[in-house]
Protein backbone atom coordinates (compact mmCIF):
# COMPACT_ATOMS: atom_id res chain seq x y z
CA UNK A 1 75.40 123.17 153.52
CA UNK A 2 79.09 121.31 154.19
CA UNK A 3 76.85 118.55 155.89
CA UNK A 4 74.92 117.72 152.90
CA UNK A 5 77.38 118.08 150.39
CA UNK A 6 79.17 115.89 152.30
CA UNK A 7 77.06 112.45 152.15
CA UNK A 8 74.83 113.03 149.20
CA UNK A 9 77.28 112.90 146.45
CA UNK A 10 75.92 110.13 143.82
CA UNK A 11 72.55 110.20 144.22
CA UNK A 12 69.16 111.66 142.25
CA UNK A 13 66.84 113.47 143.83
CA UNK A 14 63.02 113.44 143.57
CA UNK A 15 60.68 116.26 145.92
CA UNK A 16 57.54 114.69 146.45
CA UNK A 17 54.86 116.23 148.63
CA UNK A 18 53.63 113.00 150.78
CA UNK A 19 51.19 115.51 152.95
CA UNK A 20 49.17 115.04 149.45
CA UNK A 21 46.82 112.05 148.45
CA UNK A 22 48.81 112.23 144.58
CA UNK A 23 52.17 112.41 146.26
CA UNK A 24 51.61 109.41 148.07
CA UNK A 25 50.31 107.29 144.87
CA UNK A 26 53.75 108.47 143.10
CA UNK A 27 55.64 107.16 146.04
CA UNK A 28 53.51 103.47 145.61
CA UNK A 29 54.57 103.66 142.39
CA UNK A 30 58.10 104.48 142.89
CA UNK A 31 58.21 101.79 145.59
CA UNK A 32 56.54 99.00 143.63
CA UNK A 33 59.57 98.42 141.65
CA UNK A 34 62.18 99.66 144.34
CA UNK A 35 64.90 96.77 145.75
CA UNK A 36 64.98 99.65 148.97
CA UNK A 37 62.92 101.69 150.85
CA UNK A 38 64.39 103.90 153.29
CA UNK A 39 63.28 106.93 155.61
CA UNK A 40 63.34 108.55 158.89
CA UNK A 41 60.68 109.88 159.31
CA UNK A 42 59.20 109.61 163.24
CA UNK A 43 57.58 106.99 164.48
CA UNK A 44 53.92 105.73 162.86
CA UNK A 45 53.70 108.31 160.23
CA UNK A 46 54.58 106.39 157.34
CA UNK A 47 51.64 104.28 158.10
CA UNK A 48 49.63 107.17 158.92
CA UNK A 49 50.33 108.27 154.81
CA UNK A 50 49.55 104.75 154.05
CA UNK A 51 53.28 103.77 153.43
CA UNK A 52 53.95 101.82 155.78
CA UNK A 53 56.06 98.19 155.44
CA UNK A 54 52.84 95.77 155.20
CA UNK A 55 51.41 98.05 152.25
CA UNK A 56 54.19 98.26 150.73
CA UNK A 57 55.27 94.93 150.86
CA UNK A 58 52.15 93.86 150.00
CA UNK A 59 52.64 95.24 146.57
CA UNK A 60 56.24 94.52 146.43
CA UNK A 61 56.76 91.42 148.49
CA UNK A 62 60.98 91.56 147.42
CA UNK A 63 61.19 95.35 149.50
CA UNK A 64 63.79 95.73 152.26
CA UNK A 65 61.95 98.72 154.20
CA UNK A 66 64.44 100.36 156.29
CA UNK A 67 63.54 103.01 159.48
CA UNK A 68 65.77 105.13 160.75
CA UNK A 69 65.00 107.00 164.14
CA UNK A 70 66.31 108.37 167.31
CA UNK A 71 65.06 105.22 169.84
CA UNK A 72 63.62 102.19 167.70
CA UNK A 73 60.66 101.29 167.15
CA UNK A 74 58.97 99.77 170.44
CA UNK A 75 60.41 101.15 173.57
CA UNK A 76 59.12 103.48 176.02
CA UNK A 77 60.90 106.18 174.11
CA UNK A 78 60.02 105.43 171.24
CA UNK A 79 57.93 108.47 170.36
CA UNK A 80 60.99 111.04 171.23
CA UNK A 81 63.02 113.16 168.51
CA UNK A 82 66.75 113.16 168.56
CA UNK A 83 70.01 114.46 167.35
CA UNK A 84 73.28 113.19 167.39
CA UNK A 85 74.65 115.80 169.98
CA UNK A 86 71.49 114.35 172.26
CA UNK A 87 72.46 110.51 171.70
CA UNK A 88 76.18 111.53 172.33
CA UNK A 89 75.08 112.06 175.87
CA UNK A 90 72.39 109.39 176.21
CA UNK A 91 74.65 107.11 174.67
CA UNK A 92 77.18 107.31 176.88
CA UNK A 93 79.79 108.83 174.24
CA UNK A 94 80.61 112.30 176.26
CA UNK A 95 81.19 110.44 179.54
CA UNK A 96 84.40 109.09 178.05
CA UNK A 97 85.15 111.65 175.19
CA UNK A 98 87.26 114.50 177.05
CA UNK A 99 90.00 115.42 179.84
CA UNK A 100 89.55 113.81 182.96
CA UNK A 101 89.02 116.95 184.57
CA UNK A 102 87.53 118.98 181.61
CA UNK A 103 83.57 118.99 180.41
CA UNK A 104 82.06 116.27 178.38
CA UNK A 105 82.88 116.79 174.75
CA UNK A 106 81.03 115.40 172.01
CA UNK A 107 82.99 113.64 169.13
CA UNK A 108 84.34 116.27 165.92
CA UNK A 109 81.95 114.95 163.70
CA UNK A 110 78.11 113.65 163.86
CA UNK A 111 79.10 109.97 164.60
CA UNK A 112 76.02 108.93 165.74
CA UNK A 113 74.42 109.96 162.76
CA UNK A 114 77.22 108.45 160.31
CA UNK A 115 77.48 105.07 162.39
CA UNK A 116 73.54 104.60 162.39
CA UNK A 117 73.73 104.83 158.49
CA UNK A 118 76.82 102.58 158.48
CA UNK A 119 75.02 100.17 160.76
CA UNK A 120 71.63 100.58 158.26
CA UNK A 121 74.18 100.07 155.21
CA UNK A 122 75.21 96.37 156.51
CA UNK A 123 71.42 95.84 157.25
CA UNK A 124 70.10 96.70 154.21
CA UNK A 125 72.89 94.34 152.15
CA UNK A 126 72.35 91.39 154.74
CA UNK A 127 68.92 91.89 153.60
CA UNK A 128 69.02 91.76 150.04
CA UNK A 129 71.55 88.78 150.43
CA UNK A 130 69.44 86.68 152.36
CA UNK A 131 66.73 88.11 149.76
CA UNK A 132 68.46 86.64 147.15
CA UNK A 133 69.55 83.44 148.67
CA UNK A 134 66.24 82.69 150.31
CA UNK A 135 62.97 82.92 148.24
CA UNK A 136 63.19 86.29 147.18
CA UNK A 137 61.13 87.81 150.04
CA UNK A 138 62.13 90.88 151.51
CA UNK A 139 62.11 91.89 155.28
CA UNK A 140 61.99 95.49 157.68
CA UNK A 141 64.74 96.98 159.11
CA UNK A 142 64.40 98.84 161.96
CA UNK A 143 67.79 100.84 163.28
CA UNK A 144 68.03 103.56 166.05
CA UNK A 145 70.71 106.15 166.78
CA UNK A 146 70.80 105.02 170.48
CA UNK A 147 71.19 101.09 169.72
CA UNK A 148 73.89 102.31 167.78
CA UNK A 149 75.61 104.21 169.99
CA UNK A 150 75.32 101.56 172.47
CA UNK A 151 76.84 99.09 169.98
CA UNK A 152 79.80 102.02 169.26
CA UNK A 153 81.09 101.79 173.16
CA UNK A 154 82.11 98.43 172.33
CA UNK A 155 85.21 97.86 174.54
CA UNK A 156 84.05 100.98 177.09
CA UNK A 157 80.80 99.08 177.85
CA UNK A 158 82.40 95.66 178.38
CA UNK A 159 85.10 97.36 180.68
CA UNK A 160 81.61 98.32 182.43
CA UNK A 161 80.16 94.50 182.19
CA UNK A 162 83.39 93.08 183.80
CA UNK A 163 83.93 95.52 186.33
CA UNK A 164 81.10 97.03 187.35
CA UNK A 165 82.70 100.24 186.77
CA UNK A 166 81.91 102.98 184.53
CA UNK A 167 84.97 104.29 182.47
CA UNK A 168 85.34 107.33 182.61
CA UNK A 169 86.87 110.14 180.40
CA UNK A 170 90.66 110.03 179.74
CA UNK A 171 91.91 112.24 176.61
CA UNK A 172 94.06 110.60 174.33
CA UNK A 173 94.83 107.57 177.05
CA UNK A 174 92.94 104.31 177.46
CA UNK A 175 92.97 102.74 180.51
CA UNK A 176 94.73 99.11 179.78
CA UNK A 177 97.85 100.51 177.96
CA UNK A 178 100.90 102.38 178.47
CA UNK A 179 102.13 104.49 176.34
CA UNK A 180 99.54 105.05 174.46
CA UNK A 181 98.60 108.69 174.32
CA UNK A 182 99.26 112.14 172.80
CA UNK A 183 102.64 113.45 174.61
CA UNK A 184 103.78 116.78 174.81
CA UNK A 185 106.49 118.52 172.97
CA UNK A 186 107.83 121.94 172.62
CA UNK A 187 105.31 123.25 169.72
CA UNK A 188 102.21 120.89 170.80
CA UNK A 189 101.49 117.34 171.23
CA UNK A 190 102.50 113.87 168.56
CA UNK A 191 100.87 110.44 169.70
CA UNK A 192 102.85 107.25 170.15
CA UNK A 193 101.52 103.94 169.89
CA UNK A 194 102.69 100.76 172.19
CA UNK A 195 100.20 97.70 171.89
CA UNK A 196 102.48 95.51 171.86
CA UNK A 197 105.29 94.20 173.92
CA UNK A 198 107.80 94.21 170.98
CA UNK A 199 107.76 97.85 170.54
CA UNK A 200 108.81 98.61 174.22
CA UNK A 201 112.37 98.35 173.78
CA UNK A 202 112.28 100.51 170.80
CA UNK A 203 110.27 103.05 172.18
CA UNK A 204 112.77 103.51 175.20
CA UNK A 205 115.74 103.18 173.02
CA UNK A 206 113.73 106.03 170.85
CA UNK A 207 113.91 108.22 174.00
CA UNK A 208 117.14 107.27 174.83
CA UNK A 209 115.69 105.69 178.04
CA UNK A 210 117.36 102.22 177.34
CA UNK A 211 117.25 101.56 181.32
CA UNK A 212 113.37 101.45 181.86
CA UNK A 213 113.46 97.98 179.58
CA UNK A 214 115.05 96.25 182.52
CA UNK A 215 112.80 98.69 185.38
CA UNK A 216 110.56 95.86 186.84
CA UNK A 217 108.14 98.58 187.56
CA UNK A 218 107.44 99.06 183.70
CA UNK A 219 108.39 95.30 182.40
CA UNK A 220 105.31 94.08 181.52
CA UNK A 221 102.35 96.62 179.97
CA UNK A 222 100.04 95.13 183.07
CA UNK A 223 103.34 96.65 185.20
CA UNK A 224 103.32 99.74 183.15
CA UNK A 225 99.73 99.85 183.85
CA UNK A 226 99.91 99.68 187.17
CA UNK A 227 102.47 102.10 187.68
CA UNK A 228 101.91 104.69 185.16
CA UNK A 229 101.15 107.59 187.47
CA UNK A 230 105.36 106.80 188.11
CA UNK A 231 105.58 106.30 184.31
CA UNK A 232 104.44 109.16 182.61
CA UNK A 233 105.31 111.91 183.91
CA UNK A 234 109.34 110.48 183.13
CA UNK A 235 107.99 110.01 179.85
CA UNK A 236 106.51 113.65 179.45
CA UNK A 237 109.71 115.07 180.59
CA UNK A 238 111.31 113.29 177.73
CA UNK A 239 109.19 114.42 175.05
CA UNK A 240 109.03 118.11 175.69
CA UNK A 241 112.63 118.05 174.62
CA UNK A 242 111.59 117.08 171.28
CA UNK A 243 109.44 119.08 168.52
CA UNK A 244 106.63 117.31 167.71
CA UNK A 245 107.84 116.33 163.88
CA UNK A 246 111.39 114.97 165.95
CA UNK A 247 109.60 112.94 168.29
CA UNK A 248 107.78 111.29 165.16
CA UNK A 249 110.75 111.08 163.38
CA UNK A 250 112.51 109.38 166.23
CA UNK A 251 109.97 107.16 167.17
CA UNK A 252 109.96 105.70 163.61
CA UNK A 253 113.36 105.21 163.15
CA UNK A 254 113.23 102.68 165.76
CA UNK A 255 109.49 101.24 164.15
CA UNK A 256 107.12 102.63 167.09
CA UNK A 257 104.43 103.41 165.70
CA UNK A 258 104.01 107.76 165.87
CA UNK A 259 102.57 110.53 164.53
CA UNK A 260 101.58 114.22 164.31
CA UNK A 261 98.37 115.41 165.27
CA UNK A 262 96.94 116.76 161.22
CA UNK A 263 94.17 119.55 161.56
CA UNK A 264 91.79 119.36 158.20
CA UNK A 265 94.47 120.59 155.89
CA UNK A 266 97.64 118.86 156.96
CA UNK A 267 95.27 115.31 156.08
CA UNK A 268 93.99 116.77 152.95
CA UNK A 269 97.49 117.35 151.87
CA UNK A 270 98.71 114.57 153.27
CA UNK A 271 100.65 112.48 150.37
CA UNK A 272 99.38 108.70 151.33
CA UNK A 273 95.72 110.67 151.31
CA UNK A 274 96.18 111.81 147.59
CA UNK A 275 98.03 108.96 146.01
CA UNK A 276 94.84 106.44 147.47
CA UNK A 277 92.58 109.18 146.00
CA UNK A 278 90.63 109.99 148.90
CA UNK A 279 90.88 113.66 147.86
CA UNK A 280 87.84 114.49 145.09
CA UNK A 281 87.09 117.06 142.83
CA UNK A 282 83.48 117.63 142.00
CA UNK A 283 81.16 119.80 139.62
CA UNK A 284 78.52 121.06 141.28
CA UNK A 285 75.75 123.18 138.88
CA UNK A 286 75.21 126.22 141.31
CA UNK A 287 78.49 125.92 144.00
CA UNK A 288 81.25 125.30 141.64
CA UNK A 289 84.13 122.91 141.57
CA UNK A 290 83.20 121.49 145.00
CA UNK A 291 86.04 118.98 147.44
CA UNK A 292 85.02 116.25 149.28
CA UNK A 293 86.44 113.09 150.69
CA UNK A 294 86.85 110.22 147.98
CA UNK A 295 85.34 106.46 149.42
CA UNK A 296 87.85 104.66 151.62
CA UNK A 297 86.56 101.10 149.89
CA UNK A 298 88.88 100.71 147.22
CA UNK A 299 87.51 97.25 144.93
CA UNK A 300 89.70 95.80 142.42
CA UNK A 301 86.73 95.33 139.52
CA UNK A 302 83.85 98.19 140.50
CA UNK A 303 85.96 100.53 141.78
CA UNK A 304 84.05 103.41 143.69
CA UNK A 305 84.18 106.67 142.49
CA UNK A 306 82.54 110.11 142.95
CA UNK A 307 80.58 110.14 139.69
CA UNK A 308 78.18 113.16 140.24
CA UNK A 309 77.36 116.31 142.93
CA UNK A 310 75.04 116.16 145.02
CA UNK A 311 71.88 117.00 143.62
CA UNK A 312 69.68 120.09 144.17
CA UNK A 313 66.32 119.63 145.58
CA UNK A 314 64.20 117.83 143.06
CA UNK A 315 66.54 117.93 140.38
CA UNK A 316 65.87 114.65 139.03
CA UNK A 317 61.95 114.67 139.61
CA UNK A 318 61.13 114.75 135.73
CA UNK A 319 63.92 111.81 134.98
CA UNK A 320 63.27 109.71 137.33
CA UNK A 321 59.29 109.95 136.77
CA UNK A 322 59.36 109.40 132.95
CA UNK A 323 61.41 106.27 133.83
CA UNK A 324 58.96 105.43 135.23
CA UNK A 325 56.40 105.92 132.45
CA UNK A 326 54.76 109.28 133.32
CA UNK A 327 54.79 111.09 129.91
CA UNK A 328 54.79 115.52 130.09
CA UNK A 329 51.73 116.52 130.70
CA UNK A 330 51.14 113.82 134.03
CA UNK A 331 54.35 114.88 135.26
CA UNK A 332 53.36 119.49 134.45
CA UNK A 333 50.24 118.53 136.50
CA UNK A 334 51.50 117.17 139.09
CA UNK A 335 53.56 119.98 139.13
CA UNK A 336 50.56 122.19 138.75
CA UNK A 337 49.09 120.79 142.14
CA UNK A 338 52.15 121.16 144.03
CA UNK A 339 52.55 117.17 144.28
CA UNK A 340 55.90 117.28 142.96
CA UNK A 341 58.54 119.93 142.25
């Protein structure tokens, strides 16, 4: 599937049947020399196998044991499944993700999902730092797709704290600055940027709208704020006189910052996207030459790279185990009993 072959690329892969008494005594084994530990598995049934943090740390007293799951730990929802589309909503996420007057729409991609294994990334490495700077004792790490949802509203949830007012949704607007949207043109929409006071001028010399620089009505962005139900709908009638590619074109020749709205393949082909690499080229053993984003982390000594495919299921199961000292016939008989494939 697109989803897997999307996240797993780098990695080995070992199937290991943990419903069975031998499966579990592999995964000790595994663990015992392991820097990491991490699963998802619900809450309570890695200790339930016998795998939970204190036996494993017990053996291996350096582990970082990370948890993934849909509420945390303790909680009085702790017990309850979830997907991303479900934390979207109890998150918060589709109650500002839309048209004002539109349904709730959940973000183009799983970000819940992706930002709770971003979030578990930085755990894991504060983890092993402290590890190594401390006495070499590792630690749990326990990470939730709703914490880190709530953590994702950021600036939505503090408009909340300091107004006691729920944002609500808004398109391509926010609420404390003007312009900053997607406008309309004659074949679609382009987005232009205006943080900053600076880029005012510009941006109304861009539209040939010189005048509105000395408007007191729009002077200030808290002005332009205040008034933009006045504001944009002069704006829009500017724009839909331009193509989109025009109004971009326009907007940077007086350095606002603007650009087109790229489906999949206009980023994929996008020039700066190729010449920083983050267009790869892949091998995979039954799919083919397979494409996939490159890593945006570009290091000047380990540079990242996408070194192999991602693996089939239980691919690496013999490797990995004869690292580990299991000769042939351990490894055929496990095989035999169904504790690994």
């Amino acid at each position: 599937a697109a989803y897997y072959l999307s996240v797993n690329r780098n990695k080995r892969s070992v199937a290991l049947n943990l419903a069975t008494d031998e499966g579990r005594a592999v995964f000790r084994d595994v663990a015992d020399t392991a820097d990491v530990v991490l699963h998802n598995f619900r809450v309570g049934k890695m200790a339930e196998w016998g795998l939970g943090y204190p036996t494993l740390a017990e053996r291996n007293p350096g582990l970082v044991y990370a948890h993934i799951t849909g509420y945390g730990e303790w909680g009085p929802h702790r017990h309850r499944p979830a997907y991303d589309l479900a934390i979207q909503a109890e998150g918060g996420m589709m109650s500002i993700t839309g048209t004002p007057d539109g349904e709730p729409v959940r973000v183009g991609v799983a970000i819940t999902d992706l930002a709770t294994g971003y979030y578990t990334t930085q755990g894991i490495l504060a983890a092993l730092f402290e590890r190594e700077l401390g006495d070499g004792e590792g630690q749990k790490l326990d990470v939730s797709l709703l914490d880190s949802a709530a953590a994702l509203n950021t600036y939505a949830a503090l408009f909340y704290f300091a107004t006691d007012d729920p944002p609500g949704r808004s398109g391509s607007k926010i609420p404390n600055i003007v312009p900053y949207q997607a406008f309309p043109t004659t074949d679609g929409h382009a987005v232009v940027a205006v943080p900053s006071e600076h880029l005012w001028p510009g941006f109304c010399a861009a539209l040939g709208r010189e005048e509105l620089v000395d408007d007191e009505r729009f002077a200030t962005n808290d002005d332009r704020v205040r008034n933009r139900a006045t504001l944009e709908p002069m704006l829009e009638a500017e724009t839909r006189e331009y193509t989109a590619a025009a109004l971009v074109e326009t907007m940077r020749d007086h350095d606002v910052p603007a650009t087109p709205i790229h489906d999949m393949a206009a980023v994929y082909d996008h020039e700066q996207i190729h010449a920083r690499g983050m267009r790869e080229r892949v091998d995979h053993p039954t799919a083919g030459e397979v494409e996939m984003p490159g890593s945006p982390m570009h290091m000047s000594r380990t540079p990242a790279s996408v070194r192999d495919p991602p693996p089939l299921l239980g691919e690496h199961t013999d490797a990995v185990l004869r690292e580990m000292g299991y000769d042939d016939s351990r490894i055929a008989a496990l095989r035999d009993a169904d504790v690994v494939a």
